[in-house]
PDB file of N, CA and C in Angstrom:
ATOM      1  N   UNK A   1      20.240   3.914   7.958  1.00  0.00           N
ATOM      2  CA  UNK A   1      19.026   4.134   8.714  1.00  0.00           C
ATOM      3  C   UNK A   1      19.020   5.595   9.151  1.00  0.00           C
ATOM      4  N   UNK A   2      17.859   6.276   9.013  1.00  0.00           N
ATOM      5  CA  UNK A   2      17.781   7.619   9.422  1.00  0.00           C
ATOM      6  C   UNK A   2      16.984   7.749  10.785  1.00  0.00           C
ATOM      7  N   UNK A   3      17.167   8.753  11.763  1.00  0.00           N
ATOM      8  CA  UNK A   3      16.232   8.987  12.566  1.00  0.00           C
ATOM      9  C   UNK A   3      15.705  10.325  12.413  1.00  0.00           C
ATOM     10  N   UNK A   4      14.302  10.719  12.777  1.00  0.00           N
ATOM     11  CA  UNK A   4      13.900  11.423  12.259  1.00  0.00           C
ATOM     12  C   UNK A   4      12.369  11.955  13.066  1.00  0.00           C
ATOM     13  N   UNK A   5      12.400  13.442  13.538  1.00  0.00           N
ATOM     14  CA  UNK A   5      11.167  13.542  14.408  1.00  0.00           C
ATOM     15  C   UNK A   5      10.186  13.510  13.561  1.00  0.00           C
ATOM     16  N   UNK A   6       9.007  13.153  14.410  1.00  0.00           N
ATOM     17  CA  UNK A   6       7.431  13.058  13.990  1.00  0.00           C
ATOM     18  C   UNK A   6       7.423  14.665  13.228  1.00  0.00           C
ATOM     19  N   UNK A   7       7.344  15.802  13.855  1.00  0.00           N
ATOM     20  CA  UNK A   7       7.492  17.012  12.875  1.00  0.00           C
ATOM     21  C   UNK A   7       7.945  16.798  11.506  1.00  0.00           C
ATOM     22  N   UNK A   8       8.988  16.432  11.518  1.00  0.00           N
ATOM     23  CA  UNK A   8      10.458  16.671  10.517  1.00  0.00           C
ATOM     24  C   UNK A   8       9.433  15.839   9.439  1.00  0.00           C
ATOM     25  N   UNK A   9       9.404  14.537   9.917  1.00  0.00           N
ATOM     26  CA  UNK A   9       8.375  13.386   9.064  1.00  0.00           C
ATOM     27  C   UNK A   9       7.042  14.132   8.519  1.00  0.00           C
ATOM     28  N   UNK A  10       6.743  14.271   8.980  1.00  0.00           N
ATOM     29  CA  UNK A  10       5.348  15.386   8.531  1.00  0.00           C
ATOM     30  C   UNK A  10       5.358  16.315   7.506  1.00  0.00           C
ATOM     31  N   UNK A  11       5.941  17.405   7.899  1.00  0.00           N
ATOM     32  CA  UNK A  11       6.205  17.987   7.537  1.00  0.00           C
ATOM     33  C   UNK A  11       6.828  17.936   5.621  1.00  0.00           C
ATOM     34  N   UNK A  12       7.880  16.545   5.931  1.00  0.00           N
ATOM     35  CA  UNK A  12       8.632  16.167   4.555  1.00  0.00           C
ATOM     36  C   UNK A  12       8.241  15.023   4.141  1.00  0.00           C
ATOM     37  N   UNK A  13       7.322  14.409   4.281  1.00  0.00           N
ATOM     38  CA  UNK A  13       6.449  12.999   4.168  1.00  0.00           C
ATOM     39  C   UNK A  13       6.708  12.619   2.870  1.00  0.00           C
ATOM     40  N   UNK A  14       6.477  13.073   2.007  1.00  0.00           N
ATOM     41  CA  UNK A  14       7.304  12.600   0.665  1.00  0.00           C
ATOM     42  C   UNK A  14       8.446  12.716   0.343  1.00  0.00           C
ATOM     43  N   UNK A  15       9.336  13.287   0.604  1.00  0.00           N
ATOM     44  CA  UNK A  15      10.578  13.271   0.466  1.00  0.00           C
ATOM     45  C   UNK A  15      10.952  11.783   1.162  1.00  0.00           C
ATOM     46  N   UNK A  16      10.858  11.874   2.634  1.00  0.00           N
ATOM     47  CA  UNK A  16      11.079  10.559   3.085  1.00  0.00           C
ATOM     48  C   UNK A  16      10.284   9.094   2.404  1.00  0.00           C
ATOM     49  N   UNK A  17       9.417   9.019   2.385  1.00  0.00           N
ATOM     50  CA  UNK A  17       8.739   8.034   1.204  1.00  0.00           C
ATOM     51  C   UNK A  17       9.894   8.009  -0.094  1.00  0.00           C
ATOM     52  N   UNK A  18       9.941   8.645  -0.815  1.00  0.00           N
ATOM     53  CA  UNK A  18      10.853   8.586  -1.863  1.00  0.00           C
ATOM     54  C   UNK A  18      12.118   8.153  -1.114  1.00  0.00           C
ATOM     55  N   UNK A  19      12.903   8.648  -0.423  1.00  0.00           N
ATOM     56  CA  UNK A  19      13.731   7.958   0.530  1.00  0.00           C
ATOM     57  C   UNK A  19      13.891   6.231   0.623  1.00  0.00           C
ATOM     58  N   UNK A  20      12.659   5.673   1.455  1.00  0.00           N
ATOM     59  CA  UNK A  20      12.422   4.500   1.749  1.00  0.00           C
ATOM     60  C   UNK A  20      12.278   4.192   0.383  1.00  0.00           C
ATOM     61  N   UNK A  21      11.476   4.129  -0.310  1.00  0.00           N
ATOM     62  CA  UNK A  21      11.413   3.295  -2.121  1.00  0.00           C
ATOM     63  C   UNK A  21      12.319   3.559  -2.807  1.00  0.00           C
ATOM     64  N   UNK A  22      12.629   4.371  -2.945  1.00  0.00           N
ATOM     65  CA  UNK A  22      13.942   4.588  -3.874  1.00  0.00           C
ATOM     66  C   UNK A  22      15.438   3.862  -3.775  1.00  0.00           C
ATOM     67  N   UNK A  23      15.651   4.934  -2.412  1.00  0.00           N
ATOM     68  CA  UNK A  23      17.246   4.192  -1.862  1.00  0.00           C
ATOM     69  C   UNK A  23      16.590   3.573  -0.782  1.00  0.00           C
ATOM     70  N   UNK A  24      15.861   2.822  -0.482  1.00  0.00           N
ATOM     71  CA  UNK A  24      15.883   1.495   0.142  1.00  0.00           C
ATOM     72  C   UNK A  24      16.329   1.987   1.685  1.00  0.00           C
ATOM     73  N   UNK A  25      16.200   2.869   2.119  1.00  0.00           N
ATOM     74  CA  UNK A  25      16.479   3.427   3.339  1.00  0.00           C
ATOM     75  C   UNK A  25      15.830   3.302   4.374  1.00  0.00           C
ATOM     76  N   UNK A  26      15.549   2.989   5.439  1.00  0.00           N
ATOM     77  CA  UNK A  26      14.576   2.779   6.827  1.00  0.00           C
ATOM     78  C   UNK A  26      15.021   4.191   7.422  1.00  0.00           C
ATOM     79  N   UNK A  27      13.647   4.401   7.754  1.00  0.00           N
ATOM     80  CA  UNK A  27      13.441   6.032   8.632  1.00  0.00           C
ATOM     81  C   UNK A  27      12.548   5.340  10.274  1.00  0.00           C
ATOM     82  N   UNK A  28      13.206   5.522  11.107  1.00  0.00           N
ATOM     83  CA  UNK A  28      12.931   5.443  12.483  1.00  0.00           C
ATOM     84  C   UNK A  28      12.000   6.864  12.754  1.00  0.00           C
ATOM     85  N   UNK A  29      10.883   6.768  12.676  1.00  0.00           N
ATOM     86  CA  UNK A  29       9.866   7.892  13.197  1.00  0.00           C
ATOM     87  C   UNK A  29      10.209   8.455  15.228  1.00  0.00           C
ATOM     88  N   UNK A  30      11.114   9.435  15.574  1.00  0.00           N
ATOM     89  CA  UNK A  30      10.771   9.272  17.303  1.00  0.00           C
ATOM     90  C   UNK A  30       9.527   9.913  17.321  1.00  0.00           C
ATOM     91  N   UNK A  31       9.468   9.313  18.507  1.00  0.00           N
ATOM     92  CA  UNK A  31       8.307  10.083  19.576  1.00  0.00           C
ATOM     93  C   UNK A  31       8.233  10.289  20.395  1.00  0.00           C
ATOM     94  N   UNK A  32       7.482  11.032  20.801  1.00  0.00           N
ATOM     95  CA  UNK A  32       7.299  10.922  22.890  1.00  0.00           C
ATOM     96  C   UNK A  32       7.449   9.575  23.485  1.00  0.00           C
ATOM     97  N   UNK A  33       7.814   9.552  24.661  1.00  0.00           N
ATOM     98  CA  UNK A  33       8.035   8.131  25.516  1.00  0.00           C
ATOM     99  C   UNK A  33       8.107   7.127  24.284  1.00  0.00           C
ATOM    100  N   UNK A  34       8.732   7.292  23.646  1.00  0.00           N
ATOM    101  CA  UNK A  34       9.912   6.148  22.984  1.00  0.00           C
ATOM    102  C   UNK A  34       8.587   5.372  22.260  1.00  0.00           C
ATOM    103  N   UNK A  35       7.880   5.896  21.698  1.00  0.00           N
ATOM    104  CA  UNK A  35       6.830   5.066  20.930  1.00  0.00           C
ATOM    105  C   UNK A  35       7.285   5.206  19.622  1.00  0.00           C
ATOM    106  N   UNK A  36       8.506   5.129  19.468  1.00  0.00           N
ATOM    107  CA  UNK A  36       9.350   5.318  18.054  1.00  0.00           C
ATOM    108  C   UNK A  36       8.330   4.320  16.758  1.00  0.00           C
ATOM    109  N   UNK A  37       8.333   4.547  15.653  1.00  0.00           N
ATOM    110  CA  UNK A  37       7.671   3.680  14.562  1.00  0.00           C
ATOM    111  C   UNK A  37       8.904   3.755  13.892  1.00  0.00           C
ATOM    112  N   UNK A  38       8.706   2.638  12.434  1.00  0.00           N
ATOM    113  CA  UNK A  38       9.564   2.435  11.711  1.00  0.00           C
ATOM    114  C   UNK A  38       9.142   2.426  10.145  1.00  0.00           C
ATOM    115  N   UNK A  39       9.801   3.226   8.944  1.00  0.00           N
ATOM    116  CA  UNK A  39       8.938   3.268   8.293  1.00  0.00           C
ATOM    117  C   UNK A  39      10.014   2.540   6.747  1.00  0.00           C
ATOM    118  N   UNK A  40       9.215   1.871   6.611  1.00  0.00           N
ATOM    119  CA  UNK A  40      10.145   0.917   5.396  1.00  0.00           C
ATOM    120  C   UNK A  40       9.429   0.541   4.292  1.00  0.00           C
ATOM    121  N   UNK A  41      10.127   0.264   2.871  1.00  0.00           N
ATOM    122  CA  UNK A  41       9.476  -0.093   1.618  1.00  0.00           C
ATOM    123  C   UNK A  41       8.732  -1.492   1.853  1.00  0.00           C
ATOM    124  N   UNK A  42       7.289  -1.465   1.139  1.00  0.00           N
ATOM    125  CA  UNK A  42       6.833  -2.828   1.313  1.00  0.00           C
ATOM    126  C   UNK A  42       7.430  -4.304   0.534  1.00  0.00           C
ATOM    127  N   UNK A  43       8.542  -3.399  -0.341  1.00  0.00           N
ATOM    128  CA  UNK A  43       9.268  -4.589  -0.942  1.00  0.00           C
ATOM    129  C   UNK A  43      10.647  -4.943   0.782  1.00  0.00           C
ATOM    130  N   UNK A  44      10.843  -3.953   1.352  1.00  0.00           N
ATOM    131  CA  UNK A  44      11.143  -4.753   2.596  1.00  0.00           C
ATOM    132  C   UNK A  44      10.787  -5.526   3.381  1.00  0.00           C
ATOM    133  N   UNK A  45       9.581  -4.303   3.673  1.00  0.00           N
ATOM    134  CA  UNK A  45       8.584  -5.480   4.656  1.00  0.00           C
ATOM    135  C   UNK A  45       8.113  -6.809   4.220  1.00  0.00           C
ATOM    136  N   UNK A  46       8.119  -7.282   3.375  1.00  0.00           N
ATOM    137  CA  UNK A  46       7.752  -8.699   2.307  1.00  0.00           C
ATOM    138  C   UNK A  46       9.052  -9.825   2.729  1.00  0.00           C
ATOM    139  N   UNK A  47       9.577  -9.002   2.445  1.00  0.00           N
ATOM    140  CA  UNK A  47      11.039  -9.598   2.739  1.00  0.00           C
ATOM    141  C   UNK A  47      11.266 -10.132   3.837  1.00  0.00           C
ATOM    142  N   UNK A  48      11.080  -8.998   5.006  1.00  0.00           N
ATOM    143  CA  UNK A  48      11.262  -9.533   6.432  1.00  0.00           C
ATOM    144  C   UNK A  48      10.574 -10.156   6.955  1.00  0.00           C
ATOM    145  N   UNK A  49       8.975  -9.925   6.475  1.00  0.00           N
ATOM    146  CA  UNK A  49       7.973 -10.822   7.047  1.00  0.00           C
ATOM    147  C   UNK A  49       8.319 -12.580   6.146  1.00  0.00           C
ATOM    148  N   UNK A  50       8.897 -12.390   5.272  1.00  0.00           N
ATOM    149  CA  UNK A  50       9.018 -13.986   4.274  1.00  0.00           C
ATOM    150  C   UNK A  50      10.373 -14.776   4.939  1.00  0.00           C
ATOM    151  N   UNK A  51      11.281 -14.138   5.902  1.00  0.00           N
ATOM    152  CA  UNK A  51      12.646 -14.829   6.480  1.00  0.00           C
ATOM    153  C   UNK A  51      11.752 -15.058   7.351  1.00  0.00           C
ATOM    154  N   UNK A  52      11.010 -14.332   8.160  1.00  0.00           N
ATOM    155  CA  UNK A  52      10.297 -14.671   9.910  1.00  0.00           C
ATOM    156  C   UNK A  52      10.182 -15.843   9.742  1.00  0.00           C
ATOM    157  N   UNK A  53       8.997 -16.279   8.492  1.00  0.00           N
ATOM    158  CA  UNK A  53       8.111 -16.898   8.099  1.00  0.00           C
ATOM    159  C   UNK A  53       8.736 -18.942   7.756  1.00  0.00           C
ATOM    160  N   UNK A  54      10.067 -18.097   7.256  1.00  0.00           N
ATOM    161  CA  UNK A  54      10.584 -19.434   6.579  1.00  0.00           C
ATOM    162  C   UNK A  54      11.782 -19.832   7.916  1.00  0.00           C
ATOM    163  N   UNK A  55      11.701 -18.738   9.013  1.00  0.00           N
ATOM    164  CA  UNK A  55      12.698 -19.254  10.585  1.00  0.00           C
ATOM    165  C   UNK A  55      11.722 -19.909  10.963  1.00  0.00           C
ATOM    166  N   UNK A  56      11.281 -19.731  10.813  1.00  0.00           N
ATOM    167  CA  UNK A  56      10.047 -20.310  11.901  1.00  0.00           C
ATOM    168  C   UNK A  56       9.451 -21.677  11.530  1.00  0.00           C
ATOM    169  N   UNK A  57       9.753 -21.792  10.455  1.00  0.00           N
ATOM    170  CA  UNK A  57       9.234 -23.594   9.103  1.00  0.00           C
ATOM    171  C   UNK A  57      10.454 -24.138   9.670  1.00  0.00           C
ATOM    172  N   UNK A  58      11.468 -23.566   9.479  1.00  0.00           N
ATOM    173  CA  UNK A  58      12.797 -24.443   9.730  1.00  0.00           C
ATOM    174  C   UNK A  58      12.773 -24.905  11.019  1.00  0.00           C
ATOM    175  N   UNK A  59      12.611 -23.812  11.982  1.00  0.00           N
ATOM    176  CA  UNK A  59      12.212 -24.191  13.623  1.00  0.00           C
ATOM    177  C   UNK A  59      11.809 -25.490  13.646  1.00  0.00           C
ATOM    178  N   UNK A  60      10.650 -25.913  12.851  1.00  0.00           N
ATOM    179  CA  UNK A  60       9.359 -26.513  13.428  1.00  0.00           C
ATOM    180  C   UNK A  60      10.434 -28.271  12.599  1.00  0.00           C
ATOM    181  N   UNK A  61      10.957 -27.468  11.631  1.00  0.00           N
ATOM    182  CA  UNK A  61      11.659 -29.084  11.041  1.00  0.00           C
ATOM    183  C   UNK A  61      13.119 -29.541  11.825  1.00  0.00           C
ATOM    184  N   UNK A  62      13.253 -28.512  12.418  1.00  0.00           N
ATOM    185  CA  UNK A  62      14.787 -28.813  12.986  1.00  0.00           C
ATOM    186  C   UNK A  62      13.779 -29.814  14.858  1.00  0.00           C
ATOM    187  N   UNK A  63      12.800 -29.335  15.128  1.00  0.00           N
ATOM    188  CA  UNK A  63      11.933 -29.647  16.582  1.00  0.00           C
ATOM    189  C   UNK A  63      11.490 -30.922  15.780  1.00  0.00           C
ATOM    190  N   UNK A  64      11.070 -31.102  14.393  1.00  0.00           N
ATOM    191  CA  UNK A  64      10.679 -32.460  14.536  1.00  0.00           C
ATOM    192  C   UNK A  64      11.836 -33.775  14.132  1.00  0.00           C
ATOM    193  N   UNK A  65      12.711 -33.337  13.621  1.00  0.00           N
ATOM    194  CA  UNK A  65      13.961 -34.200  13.624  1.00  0.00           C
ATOM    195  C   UNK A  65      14.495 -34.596  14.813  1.00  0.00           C
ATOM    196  N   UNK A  66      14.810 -33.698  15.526  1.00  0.00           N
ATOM    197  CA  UNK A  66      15.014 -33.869  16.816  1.00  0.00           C
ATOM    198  C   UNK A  66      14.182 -34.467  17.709  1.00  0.00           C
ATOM    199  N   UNK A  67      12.796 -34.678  17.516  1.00  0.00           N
ATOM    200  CA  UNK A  67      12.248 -35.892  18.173  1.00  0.00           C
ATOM    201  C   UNK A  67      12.560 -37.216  17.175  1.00  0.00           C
ATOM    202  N   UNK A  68      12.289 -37.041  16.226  1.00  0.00           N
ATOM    203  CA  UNK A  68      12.613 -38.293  15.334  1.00  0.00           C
ATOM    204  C   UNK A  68      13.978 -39.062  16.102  1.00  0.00           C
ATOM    205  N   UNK A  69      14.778 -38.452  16.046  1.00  0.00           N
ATOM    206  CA  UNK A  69      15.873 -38.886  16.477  1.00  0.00           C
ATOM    207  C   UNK A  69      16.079 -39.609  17.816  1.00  0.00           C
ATOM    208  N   UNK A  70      15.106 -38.436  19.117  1.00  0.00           N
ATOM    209  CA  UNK A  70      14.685 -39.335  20.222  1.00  0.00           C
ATOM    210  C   UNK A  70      14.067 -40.409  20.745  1.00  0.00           C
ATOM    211  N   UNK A  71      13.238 -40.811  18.838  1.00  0.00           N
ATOM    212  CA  UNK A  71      12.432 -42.180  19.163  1.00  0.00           C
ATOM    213  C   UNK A  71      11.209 -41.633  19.256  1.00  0.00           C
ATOM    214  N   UNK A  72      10.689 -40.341  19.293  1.00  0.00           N
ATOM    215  CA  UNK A  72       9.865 -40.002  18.928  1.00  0.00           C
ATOM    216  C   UNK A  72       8.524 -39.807  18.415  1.00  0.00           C
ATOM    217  N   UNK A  73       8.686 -40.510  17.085  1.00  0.00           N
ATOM    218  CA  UNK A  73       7.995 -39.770  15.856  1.00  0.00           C
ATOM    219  C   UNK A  73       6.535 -40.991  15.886  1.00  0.00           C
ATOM    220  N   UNK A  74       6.008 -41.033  15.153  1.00  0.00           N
ATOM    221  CA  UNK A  74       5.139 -42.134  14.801  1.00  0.00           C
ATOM    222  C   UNK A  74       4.694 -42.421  13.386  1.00  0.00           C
ATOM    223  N   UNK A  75       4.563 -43.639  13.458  1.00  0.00           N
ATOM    224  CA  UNK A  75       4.714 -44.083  11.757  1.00  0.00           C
ATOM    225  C   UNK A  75       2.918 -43.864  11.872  1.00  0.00           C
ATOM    226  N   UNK A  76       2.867 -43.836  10.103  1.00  0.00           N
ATOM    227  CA  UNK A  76       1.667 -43.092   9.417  1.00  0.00           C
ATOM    228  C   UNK A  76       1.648 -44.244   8.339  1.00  0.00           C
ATOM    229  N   UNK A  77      -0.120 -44.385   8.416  1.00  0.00           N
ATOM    230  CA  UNK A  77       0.694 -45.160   6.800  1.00  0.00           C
ATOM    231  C   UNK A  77      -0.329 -43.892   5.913  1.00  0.00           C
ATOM    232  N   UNK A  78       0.573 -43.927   4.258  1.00  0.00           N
ATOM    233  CA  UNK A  78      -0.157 -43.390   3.486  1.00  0.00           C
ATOM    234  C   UNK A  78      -1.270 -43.231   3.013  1.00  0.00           C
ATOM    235  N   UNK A  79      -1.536 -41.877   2.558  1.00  0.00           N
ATOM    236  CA  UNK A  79      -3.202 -41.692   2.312  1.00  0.00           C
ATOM    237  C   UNK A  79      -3.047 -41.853   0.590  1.00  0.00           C
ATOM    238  N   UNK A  80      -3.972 -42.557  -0.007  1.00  0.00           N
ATOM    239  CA  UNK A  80      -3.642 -42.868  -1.324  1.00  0.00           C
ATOM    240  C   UNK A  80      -4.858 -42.081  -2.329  1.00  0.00           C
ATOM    241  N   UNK A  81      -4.169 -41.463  -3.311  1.00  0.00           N
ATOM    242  CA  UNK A  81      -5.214 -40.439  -3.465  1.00  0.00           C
ATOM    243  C   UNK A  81      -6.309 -41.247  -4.750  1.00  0.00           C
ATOM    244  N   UNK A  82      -7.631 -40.588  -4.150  1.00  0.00           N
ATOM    245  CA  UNK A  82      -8.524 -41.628  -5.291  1.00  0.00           C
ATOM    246  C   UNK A  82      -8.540 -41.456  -6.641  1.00  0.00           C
ATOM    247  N   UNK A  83      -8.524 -42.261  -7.489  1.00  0.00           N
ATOM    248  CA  UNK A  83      -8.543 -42.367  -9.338  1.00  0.00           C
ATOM    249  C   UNK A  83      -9.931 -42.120  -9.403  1.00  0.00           C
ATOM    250  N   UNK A  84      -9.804 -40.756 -10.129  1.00  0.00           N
ATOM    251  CA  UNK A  84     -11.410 -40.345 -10.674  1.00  0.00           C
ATOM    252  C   UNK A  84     -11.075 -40.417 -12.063  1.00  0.00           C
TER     253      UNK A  84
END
């Protein structure tokens, strides 16, 4: 991970881009009063947004087992799909 001022970034904006895509590197943009940004390949960001995505599914199956288990849950009966 690099840190790296808003100038410096500017200034070398492609270099750092090639940076992040290439070698896969994260560049921490500072700033004034700590309004730091973060600047990463969108084959990262895909990535990180697709783990959030799939913590958060698991969350919701690990919360409904765990009522299941408490007695919970409620039976459903099946929806049967129509023969066209």
């Amino acid at each position: 991970m690099l840190a790296v001022n808003y100038s410096n970034i500017r200034n070398n904006l492609k270099n750092y881009c090639d940076k992040v895509t290439d070698e896969y590197e994260t560049v921490v943009v500072t700033r004034k009063n700590e309004k730091n940004v973060v600047l990463l390949s969108l084959v990262e960001y895909n990535a990180l947004t697709k783990a959030a995505r799939n913590a958060e599914y698991l969350n919701m199956l690990d919360r409904a087992m765990e009522q299941i288990a408490r007695g919970e849950g409620k039976l459903h009966e099946l929806i049967e799909a129509d023969d066209e």
